[in-house]
N, C-alpha and C. Protein backbone atom coordinates (compact mmCIF):
# COMPACT_ATOMS: atom_id res chain seq x y z
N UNK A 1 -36.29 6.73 -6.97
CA UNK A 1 -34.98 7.20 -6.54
C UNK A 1 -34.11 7.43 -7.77
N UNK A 2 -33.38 8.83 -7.84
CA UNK A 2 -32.58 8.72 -9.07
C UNK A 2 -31.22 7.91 -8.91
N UNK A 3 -31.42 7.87 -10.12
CA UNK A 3 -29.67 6.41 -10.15
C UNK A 3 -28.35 7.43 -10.14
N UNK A 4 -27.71 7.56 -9.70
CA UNK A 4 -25.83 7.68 -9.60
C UNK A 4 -25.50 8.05 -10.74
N UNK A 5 -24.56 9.12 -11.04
CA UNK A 5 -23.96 8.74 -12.39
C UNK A 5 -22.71 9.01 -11.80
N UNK A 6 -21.69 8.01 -12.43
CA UNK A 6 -20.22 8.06 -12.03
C UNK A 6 -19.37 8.35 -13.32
N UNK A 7 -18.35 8.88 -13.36
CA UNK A 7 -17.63 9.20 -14.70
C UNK A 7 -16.87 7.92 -14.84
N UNK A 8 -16.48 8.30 -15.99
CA UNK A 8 -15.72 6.67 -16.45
C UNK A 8 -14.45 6.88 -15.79
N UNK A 9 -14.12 5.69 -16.09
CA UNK A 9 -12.80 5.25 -15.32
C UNK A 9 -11.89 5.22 -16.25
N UNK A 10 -10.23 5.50 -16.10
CA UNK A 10 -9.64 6.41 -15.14
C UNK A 10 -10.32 7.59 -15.18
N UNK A 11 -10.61 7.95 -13.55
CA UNK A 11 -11.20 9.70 -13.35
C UNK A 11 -9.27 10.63 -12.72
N UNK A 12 -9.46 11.52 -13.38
CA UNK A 12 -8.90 12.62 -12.61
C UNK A 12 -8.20 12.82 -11.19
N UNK A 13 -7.42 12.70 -11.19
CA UNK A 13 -6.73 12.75 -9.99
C UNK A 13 -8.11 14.49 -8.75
N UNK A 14 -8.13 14.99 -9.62
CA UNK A 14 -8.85 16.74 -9.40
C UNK A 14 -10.45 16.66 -9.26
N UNK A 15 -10.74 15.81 -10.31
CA UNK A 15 -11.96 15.03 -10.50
C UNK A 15 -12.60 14.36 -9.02
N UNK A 16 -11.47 12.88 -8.50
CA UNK A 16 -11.83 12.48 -7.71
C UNK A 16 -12.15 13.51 -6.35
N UNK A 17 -10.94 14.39 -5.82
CA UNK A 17 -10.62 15.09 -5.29
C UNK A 17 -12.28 15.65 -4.91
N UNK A 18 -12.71 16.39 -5.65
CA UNK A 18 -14.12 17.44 -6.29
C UNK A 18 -14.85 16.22 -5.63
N UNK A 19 -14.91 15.25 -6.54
CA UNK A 19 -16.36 13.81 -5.65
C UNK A 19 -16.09 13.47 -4.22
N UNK A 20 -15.14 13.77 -3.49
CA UNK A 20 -14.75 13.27 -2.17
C UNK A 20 -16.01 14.06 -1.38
N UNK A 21 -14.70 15.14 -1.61
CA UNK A 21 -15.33 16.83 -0.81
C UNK A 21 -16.79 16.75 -1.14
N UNK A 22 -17.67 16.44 -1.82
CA UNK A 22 -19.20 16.39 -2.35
C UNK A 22 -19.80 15.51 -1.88
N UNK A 23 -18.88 14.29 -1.58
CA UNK A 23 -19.60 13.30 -0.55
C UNK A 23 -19.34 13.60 0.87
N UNK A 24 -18.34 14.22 1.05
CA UNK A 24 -18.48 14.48 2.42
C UNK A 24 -19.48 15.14 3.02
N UNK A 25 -19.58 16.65 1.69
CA UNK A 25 -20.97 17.70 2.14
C UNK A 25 -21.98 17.29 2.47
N UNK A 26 -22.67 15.76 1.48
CA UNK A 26 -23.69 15.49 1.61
C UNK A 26 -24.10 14.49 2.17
N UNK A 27 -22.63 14.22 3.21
CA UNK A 27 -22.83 12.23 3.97
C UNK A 27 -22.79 11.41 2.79
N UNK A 28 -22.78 11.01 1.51
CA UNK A 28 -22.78 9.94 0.82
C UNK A 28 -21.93 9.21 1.01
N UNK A 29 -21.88 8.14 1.64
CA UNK A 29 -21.45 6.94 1.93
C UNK A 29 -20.94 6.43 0.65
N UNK A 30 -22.12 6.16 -0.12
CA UNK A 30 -21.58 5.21 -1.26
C UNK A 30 -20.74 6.04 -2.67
N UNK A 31 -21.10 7.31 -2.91
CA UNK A 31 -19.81 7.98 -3.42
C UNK A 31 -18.57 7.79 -3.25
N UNK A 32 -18.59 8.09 -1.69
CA UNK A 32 -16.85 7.99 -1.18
C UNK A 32 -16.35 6.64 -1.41
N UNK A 33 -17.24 5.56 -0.94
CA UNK A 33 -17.21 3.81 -1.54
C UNK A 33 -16.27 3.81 -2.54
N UNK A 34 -17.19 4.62 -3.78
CA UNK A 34 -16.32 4.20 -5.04
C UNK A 34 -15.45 5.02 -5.57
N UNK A 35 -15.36 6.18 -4.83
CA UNK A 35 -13.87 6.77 -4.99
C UNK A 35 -12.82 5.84 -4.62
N UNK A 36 -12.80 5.63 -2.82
CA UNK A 36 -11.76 4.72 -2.49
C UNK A 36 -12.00 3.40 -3.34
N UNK A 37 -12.85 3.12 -3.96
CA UNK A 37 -12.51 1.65 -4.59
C UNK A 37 -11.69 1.74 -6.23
N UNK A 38 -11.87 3.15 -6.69
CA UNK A 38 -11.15 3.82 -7.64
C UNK A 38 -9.60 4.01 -7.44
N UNK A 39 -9.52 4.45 -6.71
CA UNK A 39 -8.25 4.43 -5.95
C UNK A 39 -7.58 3.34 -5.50
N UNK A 40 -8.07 2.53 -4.86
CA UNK A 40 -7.43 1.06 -4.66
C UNK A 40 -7.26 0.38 -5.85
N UNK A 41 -8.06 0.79 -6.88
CA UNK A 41 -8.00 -0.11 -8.27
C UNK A 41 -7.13 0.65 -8.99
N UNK A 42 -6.49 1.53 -8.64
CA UNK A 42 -5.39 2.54 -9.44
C UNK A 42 -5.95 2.83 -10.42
N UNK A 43 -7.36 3.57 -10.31
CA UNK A 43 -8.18 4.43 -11.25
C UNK A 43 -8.26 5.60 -11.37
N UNK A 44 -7.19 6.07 -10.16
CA UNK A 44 -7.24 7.45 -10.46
C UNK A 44 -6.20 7.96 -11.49
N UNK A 45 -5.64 8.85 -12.13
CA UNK A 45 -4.38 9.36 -12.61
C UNK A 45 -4.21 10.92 -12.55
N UNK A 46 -2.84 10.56 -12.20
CA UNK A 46 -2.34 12.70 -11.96
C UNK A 46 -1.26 12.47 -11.19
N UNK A 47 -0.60 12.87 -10.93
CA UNK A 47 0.61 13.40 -9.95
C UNK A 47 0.44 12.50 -8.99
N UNK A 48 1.77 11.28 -8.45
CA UNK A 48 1.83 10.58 -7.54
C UNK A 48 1.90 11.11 -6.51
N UNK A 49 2.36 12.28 -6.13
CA UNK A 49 2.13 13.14 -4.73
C UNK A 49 0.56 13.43 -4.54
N UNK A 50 0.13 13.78 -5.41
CA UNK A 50 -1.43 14.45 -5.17
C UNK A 50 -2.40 12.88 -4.95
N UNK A 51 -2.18 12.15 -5.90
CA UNK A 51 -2.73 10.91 -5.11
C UNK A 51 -2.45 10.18 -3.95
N UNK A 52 -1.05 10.23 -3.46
CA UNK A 52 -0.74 9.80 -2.02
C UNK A 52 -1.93 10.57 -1.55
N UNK A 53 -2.00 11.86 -1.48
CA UNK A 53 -2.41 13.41 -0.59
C UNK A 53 -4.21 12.51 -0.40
N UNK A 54 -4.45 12.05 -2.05
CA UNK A 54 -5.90 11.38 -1.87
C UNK A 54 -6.15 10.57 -1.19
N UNK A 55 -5.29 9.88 -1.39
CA UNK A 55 -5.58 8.15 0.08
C UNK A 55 -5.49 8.51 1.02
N UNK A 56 -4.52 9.35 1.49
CA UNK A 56 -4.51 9.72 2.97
C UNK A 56 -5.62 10.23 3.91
N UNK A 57 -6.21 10.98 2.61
CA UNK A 57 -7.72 11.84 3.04
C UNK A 57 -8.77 10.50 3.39
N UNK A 58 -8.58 9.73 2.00
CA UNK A 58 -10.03 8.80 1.93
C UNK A 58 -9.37 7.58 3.33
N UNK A 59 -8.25 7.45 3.52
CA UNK A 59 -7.92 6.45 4.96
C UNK A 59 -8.93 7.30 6.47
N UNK A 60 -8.70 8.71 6.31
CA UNK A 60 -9.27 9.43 7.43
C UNK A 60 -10.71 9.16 7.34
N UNK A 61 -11.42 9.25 6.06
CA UNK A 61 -12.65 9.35 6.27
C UNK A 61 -13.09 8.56 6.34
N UNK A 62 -12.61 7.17 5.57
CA UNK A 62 -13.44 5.92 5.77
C UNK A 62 -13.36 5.05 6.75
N UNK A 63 -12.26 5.57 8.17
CA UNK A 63 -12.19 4.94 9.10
C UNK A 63 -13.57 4.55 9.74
N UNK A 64 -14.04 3.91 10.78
CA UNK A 64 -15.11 3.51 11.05
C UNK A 64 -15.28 4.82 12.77
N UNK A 65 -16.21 4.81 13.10
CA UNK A 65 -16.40 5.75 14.21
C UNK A 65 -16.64 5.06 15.53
């Protein structure tokens, strides 16, 4: 199985954004994981509006079904 590669931390406010949408395409569970855990760890940086805009997304998706 190939291993993950994640960019270093702090990623991109645009960056994260790009890895969301890519885990969504492809179901990855554990991508989106460590976005929102990037985000909760205030790893992202860029524009405090555009990161609200991010949590809001990653609250929708990581709700449970």
């Amino acid at each position: 199985m190939k291993r993950k590669r994640y960019p270093r931390l702090p990623v991109p406010e645009g960056k994260a954004r790009q890895m969301l949408s890519t885990a969504l395409m492809l179901c990855d569970d554990a991508q989106a994981a460590w976005i929102d855990r990037a985000v909760k760890a205030n790893q992202v940086v860029g524009r405090p509006e555009a990161i609200e805009d991010l949590k809001r997304r990653l609250d929708e998706v990581m709700q449970p079904n």
